[in-house]
N, C-alpha and C. Protein backbone atom coordinates (compact mmCIF):
# COMPACT_ATOMS: atom_id res chain seq x y z
N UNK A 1 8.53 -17.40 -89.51
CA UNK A 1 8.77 -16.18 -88.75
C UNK A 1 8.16 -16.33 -87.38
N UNK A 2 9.17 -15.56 -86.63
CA UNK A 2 8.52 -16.06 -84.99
C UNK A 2 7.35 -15.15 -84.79
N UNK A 3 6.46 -15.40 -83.85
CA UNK A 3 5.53 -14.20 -83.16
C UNK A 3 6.10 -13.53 -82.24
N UNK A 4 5.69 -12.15 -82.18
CA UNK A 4 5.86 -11.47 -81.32
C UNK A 4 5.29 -10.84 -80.17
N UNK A 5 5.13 -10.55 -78.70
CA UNK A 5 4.28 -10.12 -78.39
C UNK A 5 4.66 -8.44 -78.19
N UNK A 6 3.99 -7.44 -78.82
CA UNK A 6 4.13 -6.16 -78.74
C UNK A 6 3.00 -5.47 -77.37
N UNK A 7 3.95 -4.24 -76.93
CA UNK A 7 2.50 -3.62 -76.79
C UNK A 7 1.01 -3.09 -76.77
N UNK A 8 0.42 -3.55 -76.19
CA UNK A 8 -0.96 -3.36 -76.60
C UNK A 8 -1.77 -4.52 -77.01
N UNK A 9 -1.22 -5.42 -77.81
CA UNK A 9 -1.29 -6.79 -78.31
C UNK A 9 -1.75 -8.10 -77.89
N UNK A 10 -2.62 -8.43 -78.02
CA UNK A 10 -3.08 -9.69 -77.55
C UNK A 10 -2.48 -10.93 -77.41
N UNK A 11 -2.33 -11.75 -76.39
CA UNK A 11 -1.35 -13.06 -76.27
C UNK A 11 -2.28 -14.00 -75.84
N UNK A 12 -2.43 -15.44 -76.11
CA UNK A 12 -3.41 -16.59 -75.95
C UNK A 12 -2.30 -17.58 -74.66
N UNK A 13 -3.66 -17.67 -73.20
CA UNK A 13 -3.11 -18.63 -72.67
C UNK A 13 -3.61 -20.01 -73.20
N UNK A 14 -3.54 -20.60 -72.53
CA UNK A 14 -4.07 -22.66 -72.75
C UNK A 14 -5.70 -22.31 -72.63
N UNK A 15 -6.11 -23.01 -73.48
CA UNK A 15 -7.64 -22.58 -72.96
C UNK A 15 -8.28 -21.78 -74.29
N UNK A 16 -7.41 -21.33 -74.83
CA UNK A 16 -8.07 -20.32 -75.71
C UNK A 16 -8.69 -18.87 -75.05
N UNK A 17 -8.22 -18.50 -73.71
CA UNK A 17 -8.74 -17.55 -73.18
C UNK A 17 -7.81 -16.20 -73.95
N UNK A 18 -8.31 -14.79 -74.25
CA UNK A 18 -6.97 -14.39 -74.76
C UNK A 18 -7.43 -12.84 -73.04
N UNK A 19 -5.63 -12.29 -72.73
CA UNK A 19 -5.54 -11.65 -72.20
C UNK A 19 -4.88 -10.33 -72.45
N UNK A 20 -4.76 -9.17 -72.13
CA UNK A 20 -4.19 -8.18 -72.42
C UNK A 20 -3.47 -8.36 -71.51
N UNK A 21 -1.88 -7.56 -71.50
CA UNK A 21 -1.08 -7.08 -71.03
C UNK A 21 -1.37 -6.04 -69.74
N UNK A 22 -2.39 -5.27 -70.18
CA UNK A 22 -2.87 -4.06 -69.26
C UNK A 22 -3.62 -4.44 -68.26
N UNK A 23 -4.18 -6.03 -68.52
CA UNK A 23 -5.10 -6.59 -67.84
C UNK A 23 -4.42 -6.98 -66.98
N UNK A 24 -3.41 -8.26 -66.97
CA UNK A 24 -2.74 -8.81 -66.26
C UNK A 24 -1.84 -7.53 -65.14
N UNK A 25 -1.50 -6.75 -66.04
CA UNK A 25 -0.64 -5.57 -65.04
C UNK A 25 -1.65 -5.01 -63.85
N UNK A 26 -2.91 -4.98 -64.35
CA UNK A 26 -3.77 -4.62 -63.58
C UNK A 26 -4.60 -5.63 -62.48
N UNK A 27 -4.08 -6.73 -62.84
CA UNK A 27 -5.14 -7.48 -61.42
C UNK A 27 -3.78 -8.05 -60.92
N UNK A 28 -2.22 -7.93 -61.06
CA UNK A 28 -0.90 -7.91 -60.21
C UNK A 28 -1.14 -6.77 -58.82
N UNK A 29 -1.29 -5.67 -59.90
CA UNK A 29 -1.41 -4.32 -59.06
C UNK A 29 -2.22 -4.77 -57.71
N UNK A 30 -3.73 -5.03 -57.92
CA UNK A 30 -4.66 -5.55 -57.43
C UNK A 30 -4.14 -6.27 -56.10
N UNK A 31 -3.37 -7.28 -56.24
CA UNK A 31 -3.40 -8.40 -55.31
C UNK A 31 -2.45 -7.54 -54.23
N UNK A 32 -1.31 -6.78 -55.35
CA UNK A 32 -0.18 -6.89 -54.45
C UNK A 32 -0.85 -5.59 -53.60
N UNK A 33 -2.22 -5.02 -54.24
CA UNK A 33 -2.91 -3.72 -52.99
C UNK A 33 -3.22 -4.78 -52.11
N UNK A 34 -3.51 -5.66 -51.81
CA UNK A 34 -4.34 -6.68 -51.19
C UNK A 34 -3.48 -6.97 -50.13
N UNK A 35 -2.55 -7.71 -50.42
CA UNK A 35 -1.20 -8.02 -49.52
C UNK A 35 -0.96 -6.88 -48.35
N UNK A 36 -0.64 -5.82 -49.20
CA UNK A 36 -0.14 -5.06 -48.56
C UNK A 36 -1.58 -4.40 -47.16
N UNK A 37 -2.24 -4.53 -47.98
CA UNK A 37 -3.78 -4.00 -46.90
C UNK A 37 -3.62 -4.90 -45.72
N UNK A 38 -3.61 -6.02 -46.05
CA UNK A 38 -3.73 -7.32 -45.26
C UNK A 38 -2.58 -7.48 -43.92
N UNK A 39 -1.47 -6.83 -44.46
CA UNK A 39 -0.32 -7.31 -43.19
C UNK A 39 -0.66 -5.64 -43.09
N UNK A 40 -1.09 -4.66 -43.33
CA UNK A 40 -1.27 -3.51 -42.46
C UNK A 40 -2.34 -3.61 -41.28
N UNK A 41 -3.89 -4.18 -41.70
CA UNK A 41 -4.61 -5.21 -40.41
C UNK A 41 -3.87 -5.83 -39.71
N UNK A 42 -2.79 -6.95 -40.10
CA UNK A 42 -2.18 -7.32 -38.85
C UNK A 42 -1.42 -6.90 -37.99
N UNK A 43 -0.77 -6.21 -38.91
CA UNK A 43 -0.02 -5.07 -37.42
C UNK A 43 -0.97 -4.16 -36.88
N UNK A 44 -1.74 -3.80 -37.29
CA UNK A 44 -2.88 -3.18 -36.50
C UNK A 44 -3.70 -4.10 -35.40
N UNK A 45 -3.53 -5.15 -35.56
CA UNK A 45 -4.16 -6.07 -34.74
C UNK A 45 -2.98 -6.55 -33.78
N UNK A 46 -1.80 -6.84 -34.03
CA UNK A 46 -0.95 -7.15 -33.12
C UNK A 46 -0.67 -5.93 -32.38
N UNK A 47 -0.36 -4.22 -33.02
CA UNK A 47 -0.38 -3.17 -32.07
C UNK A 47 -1.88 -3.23 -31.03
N UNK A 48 -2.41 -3.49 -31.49
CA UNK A 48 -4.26 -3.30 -30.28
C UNK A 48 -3.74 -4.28 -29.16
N UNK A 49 -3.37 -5.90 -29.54
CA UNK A 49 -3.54 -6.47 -28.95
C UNK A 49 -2.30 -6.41 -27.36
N UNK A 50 -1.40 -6.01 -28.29
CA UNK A 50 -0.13 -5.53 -27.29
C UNK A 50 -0.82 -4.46 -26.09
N UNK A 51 -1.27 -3.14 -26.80
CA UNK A 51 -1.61 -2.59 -26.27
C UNK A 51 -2.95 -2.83 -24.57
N UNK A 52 -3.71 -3.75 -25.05
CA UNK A 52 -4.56 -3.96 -24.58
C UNK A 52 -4.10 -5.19 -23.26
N UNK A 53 -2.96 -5.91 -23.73
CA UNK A 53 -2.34 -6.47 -22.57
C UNK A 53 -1.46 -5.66 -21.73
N UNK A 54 -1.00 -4.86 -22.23
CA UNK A 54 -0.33 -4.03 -21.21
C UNK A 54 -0.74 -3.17 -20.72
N UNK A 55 -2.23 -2.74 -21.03
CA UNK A 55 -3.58 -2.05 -19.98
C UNK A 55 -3.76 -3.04 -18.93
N UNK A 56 -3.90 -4.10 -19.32
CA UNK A 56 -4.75 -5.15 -18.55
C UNK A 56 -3.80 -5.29 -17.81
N UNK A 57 -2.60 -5.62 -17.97
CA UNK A 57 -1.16 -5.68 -17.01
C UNK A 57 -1.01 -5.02 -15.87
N UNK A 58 -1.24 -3.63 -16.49
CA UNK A 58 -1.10 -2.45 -15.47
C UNK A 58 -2.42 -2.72 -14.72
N UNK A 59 -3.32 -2.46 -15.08
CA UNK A 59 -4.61 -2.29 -14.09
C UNK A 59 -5.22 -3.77 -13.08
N UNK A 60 -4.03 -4.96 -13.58
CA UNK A 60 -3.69 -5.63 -11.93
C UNK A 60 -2.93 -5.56 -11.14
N UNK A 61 -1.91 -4.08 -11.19
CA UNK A 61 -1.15 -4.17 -10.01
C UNK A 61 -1.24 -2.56 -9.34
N UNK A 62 -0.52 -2.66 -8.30
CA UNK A 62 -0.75 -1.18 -7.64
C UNK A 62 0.61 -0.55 -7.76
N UNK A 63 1.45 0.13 -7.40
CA UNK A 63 2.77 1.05 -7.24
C UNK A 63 2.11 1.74 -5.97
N UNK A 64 2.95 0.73 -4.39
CA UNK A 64 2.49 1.20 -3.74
C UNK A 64 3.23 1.81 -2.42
N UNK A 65 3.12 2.95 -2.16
CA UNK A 65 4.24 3.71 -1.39
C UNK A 65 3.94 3.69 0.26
N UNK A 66 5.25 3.44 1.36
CA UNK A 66 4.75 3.41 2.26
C UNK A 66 5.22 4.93 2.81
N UNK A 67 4.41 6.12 3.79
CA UNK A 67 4.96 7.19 3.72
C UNK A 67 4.64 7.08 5.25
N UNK A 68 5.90 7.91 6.28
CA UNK A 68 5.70 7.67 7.85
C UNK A 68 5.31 9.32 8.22
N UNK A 69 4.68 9.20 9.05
CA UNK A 69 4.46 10.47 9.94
C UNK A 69 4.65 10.56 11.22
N UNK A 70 3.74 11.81 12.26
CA UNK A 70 4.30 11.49 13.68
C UNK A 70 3.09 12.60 14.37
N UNK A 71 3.08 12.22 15.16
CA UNK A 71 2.07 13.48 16.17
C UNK A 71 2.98 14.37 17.09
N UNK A 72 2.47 15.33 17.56
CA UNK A 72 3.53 16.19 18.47
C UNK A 72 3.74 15.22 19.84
N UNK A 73 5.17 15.77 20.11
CA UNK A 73 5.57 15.27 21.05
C UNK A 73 6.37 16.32 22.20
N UNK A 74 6.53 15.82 23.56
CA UNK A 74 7.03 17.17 24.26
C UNK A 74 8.85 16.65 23.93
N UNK A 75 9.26 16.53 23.14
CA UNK A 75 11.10 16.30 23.10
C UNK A 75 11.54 16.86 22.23
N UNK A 76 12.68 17.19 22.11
CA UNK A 76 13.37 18.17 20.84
C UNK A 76 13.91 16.91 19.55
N UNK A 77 14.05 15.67 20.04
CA UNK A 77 14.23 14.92 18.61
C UNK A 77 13.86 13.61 19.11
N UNK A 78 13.66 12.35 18.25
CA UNK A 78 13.21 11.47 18.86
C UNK A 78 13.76 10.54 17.26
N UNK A 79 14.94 9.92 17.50
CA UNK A 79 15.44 9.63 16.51
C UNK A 79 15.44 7.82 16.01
N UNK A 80 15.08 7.35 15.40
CA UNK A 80 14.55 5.85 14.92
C UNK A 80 15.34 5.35 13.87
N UNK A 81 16.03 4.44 14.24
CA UNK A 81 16.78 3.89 13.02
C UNK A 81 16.29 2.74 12.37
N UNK A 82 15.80 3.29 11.07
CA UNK A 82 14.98 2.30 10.10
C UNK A 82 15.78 1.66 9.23
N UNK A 83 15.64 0.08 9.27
CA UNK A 83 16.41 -0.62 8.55
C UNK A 83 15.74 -1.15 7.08
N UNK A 84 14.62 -1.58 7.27
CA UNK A 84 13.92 -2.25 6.17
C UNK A 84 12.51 -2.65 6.84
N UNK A 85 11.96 -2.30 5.61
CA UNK A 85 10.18 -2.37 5.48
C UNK A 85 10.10 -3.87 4.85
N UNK A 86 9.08 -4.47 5.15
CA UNK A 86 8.65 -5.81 4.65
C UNK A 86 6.85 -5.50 4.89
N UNK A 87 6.37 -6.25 3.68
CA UNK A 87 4.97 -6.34 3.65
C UNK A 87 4.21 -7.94 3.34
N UNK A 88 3.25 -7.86 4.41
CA UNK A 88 2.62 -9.45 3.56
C UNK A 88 0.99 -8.87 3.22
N UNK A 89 0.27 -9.93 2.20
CA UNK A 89 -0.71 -9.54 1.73
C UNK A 89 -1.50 -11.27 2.29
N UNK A 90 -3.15 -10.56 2.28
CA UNK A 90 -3.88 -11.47 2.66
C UNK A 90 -4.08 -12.56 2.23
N UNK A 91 -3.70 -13.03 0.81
CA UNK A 91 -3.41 -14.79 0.32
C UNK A 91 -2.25 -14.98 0.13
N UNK A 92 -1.63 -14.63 0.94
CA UNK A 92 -0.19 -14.74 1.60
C UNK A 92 -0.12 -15.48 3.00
N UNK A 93 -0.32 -16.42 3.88
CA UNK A 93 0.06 -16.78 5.13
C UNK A 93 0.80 -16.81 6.11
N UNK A 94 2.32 -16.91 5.05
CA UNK A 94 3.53 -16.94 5.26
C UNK A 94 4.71 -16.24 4.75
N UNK A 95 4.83 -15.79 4.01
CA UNK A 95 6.09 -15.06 3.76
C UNK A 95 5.81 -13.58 3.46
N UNK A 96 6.94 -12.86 4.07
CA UNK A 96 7.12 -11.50 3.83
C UNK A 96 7.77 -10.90 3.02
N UNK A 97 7.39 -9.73 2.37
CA UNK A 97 8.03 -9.61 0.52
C UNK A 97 8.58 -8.39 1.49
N UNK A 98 9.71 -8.19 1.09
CA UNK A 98 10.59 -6.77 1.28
C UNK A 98 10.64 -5.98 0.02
N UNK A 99 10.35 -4.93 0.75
CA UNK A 99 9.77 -3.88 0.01
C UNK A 99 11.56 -2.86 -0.18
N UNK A 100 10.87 -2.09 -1.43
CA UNK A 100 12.39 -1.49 -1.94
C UNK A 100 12.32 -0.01 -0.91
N UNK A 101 12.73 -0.16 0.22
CA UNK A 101 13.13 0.68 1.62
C UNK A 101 14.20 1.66 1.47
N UNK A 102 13.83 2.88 2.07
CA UNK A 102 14.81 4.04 2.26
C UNK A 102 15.39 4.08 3.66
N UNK A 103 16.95 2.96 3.89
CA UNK A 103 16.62 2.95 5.41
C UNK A 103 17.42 4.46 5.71
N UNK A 104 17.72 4.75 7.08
CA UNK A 104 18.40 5.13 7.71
C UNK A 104 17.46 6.18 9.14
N UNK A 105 17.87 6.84 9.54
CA UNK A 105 17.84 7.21 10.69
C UNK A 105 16.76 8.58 10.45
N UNK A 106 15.56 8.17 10.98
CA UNK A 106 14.44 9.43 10.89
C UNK A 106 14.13 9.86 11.99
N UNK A 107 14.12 11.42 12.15
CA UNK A 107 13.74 11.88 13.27
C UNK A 107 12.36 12.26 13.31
N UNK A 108 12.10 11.57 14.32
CA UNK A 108 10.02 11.76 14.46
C UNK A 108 9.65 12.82 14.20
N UNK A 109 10.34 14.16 14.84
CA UNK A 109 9.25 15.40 15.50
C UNK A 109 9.69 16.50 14.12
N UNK A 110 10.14 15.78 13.18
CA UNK A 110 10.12 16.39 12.11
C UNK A 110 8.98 16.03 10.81
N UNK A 111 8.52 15.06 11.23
CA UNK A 111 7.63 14.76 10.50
C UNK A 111 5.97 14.76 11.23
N UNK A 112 5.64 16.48 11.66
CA UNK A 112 4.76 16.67 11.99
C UNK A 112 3.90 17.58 11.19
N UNK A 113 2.96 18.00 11.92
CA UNK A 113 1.90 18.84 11.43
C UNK A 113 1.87 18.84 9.88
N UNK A 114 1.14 17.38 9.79
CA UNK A 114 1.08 17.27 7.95
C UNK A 114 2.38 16.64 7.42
N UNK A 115 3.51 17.21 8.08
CA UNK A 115 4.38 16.36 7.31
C UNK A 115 5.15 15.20 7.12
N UNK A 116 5.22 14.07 6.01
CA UNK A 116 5.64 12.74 5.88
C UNK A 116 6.29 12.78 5.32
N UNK A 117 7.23 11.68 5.37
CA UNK A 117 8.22 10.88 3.74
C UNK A 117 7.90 9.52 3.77
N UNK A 118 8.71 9.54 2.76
CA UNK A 118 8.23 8.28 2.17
C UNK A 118 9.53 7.76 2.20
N UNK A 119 9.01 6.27 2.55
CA UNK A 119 10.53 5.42 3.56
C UNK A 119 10.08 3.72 2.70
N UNK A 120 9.23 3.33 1.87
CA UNK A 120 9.51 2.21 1.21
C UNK A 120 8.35 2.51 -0.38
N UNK A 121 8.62 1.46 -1.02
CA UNK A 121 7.64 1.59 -2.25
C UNK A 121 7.93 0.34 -2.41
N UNK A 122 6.98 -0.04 -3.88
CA UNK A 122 7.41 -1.11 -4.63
C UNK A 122 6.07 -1.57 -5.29
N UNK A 123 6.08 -1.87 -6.89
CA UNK A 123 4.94 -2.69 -7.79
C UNK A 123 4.55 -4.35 -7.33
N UNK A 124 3.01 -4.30 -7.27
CA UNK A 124 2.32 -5.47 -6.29
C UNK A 124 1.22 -6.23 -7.31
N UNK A 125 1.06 -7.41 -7.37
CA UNK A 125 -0.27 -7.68 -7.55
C UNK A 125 -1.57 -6.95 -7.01
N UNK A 126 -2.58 -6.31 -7.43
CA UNK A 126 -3.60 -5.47 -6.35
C UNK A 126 -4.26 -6.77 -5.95
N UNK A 127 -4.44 -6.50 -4.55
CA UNK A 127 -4.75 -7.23 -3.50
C UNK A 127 -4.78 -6.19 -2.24
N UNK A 128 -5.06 -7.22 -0.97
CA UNK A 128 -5.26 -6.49 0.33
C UNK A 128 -4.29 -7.20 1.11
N UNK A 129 -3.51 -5.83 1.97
CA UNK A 129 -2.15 -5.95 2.04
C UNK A 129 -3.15 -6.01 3.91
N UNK A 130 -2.30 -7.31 4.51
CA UNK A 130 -2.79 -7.85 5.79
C UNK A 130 -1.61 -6.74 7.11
N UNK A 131 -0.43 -7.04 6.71
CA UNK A 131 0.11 -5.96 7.95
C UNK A 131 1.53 -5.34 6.65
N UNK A 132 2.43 -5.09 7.95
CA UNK A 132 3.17 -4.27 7.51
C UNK A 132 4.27 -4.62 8.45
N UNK A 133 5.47 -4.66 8.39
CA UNK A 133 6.70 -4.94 9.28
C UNK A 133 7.94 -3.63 9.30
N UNK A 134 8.20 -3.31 10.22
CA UNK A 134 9.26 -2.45 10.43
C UNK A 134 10.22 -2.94 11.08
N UNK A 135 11.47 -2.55 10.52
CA UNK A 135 12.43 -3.49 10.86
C UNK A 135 13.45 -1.91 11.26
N UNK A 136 13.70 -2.25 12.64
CA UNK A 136 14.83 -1.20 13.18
C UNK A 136 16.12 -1.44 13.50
N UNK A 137 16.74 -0.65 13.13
CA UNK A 137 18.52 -0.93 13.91
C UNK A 137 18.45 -0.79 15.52
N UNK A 138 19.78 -0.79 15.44
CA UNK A 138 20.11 -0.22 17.43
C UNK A 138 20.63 0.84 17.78
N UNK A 139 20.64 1.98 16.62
CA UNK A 139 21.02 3.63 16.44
C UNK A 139 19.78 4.34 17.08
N UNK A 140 18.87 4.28 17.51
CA UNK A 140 18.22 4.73 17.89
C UNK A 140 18.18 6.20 19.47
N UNK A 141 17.82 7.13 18.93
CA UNK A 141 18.43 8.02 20.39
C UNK A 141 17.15 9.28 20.61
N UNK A 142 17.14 9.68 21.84
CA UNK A 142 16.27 10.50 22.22
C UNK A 142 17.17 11.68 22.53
N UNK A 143 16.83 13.52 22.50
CA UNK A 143 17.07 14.25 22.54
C UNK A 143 16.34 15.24 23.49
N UNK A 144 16.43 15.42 24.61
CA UNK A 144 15.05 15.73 25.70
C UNK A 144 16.13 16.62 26.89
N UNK A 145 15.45 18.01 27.06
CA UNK A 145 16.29 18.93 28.20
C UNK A 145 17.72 19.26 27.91
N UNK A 146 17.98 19.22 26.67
CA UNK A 146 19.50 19.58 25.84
C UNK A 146 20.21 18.04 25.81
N UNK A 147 19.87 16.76 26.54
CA UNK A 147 21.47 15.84 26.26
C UNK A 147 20.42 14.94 25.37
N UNK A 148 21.61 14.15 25.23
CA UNK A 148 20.89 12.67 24.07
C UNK A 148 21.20 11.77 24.73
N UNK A 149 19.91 10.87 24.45
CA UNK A 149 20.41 9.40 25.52
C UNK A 149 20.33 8.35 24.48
N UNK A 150 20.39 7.14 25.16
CA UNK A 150 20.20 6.00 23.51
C UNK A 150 18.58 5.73 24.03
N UNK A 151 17.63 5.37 23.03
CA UNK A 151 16.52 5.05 22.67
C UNK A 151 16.44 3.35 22.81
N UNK A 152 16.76 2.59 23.57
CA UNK A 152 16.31 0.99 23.69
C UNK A 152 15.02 0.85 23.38
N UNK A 153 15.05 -0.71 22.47
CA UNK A 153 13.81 -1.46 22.37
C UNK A 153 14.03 -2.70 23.04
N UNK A 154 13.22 -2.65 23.90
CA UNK A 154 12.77 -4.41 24.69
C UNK A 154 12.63 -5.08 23.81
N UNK A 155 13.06 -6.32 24.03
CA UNK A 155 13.27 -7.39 23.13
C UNK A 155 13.54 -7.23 21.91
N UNK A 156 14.76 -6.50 21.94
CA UNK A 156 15.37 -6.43 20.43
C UNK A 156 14.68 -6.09 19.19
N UNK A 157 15.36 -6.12 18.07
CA UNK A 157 14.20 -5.51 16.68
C UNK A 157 14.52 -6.94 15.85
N UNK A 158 14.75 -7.85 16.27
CA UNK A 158 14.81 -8.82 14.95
C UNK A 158 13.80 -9.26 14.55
N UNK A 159 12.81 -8.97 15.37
CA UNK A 159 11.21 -9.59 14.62
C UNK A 159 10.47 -8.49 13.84
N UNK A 160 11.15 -6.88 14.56
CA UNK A 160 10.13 -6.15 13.81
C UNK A 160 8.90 -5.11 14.36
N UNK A 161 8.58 -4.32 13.73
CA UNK A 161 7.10 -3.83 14.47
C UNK A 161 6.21 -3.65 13.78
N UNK A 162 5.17 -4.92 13.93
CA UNK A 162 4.08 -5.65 12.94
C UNK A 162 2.88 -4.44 13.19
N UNK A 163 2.53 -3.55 11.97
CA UNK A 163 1.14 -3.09 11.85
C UNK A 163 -0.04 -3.72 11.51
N UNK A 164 -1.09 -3.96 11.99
CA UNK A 164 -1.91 -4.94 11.26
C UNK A 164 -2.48 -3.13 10.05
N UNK A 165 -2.77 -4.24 9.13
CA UNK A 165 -3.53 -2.77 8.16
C UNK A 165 -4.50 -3.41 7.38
N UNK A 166 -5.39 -4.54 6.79
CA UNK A 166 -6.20 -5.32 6.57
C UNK A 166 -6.89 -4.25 5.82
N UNK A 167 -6.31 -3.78 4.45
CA UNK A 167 -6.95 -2.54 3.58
C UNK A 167 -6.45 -2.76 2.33
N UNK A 168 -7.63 -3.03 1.54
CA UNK A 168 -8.07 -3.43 0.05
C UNK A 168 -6.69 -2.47 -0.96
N UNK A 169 -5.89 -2.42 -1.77
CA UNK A 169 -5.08 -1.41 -2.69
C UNK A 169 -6.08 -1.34 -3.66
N UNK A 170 -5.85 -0.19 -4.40
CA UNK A 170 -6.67 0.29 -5.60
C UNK A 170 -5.56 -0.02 -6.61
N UNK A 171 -6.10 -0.10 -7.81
CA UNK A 171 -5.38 -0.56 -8.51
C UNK A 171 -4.68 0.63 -9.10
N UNK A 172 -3.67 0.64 -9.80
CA UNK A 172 -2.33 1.71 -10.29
C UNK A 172 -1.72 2.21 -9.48
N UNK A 173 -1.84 3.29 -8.46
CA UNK A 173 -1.19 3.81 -7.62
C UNK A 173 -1.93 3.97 -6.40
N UNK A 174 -1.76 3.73 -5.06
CA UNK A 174 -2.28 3.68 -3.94
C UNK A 174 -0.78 3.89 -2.56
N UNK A 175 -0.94 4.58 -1.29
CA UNK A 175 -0.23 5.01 -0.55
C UNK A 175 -0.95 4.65 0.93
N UNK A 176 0.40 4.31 1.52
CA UNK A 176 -0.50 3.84 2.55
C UNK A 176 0.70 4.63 4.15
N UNK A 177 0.08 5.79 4.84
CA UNK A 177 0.64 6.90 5.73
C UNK A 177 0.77 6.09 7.05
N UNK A 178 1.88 5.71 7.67
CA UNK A 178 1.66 5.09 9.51
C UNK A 178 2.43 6.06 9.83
N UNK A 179 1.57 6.54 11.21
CA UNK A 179 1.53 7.59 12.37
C UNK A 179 2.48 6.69 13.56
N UNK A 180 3.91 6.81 13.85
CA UNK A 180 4.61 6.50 14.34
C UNK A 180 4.32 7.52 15.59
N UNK A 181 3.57 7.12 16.68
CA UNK A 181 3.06 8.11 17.83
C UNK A 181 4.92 8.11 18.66
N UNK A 182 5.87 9.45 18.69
CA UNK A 182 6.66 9.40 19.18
C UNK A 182 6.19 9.62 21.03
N UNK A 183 5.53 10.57 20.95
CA UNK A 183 4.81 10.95 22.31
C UNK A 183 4.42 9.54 23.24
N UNK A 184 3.53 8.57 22.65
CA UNK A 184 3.02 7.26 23.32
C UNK A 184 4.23 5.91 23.23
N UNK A 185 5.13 6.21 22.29
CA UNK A 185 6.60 5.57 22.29
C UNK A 185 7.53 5.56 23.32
N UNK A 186 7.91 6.43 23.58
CA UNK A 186 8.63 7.15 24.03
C UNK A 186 8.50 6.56 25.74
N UNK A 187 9.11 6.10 26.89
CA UNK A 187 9.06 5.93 28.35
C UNK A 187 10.40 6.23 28.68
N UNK A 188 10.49 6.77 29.74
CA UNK A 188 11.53 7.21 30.48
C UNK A 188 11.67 6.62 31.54
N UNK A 189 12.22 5.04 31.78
CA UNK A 189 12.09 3.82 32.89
C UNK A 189 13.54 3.82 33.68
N UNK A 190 13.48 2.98 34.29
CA UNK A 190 14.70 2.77 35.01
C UNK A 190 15.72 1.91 33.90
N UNK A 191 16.37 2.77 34.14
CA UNK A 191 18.06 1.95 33.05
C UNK A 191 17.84 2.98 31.97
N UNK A 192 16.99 4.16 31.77
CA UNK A 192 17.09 4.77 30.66
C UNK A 192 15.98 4.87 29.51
N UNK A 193 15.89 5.19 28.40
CA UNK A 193 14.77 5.76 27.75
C UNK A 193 14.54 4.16 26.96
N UNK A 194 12.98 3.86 27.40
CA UNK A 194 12.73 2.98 26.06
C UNK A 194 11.98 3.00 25.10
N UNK A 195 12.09 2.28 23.84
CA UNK A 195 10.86 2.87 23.08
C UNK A 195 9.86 1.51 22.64
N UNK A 196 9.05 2.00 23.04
CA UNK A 196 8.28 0.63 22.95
C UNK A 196 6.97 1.37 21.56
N UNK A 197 6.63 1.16 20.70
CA UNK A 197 6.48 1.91 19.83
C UNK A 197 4.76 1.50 19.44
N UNK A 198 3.97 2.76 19.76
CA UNK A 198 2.73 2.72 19.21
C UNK A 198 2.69 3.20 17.80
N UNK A 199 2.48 2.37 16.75
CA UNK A 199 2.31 3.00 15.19
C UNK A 199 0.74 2.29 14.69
N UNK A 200 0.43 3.10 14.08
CA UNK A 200 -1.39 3.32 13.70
C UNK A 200 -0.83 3.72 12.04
N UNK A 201 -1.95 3.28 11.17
CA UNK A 201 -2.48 3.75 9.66
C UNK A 201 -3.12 4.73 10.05
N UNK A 202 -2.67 5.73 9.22
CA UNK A 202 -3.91 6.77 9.42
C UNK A 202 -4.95 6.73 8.11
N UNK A 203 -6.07 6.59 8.91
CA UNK A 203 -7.20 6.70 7.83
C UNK A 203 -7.14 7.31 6.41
């Protein structure tokens, strides 16, 4: 007659060890709590670690906005056609990163007493940003005693109008305001209006 193993019932491995049924069910249970504990630590450890690089990520770069302003001026408009912003930073020597620019055509004497926009942005390594480049069209026009005249720049805009600004960014978000002086810009010479352009950071 064969043996049987029933419930409750004792069964012999090699060894002569004997085991219960309830036993074995119970140190299965056991492991497979174990397992499961174990890859819940690791995703807990791979969520931290994610997390903690993409702190560290963020808190080396800046999101950094360039916003223009203007001082009073005696003219009824004083109009600048902005093509594109470019920025270089101080372990930088040579090349200029173009910045993601809002071009088109801003009128100075609207952006007074306090008020600015914001005309470029863009995410940076934090570092210290050495100048700043403005890059103008040839739309440029003055509005003075009711007529409009065109606004010339001497020697053309293909190089730009370099701010020096030699100022540290903070890290996450940092803004940096240039005071486009329309008033000290602004000459009224022979052949017509030119603009030869004083722009300052404001503190």
């Amino acid at each position: 007659m064969r043996n049987s193993v029933g419930t409750g019932r004792n069964f012999r491995r090699k060894g002569g060890i004997k085991f219960k049924p309830v036993t074995v069910f119970c140190v299965s249970r056991f492991l497979k709590s174990v397992r499961m504990k174990t890859k819940v630590h690791i995703s807990f450890v791979v969520l931290f670690l994610s997390l903690f690089l993409a702190c560290k990520k963020d808190s080396d770069t800046t999101s950094l906005r360039i916003k223009m302003t203007d001082a009073p001026a005696a003219f009824e408009e004083v109009n600048v056609d902005l093509q594109d912003v470019k920025i270089k930073f101080q372990n930088d020597t040579s090349s200029w990163v173009a910045m993601d620019a809002n071009p088109g055509i801003y009128n100075l004497l609207e952006l007074q007493n306090g008020m600015d926009t914001l005309i470029a942005e863009g995410v940076y390594q934090t570092g210290q940003v050495k100048e700043i480049r403005l890059i103008l069209g040839a739309d440029n026009s003055i509005k003075a005693g009711g007529g409009v005249w065109p606004l010339t720049i001497p020697s053309g805009s293909e190089s730009g109008l370099k701010i020096k600004i030699d100022k540290q960014l903070r890290a996450g978000i940092d803004s940096l305001v240039i005071d486009f002086d329309a008033a000290l810009s602004v000459h009224n010479e022979a052949g017509g209006y030119k603009l030869r352009p004083v722009v300052k950071l404001v503190p």
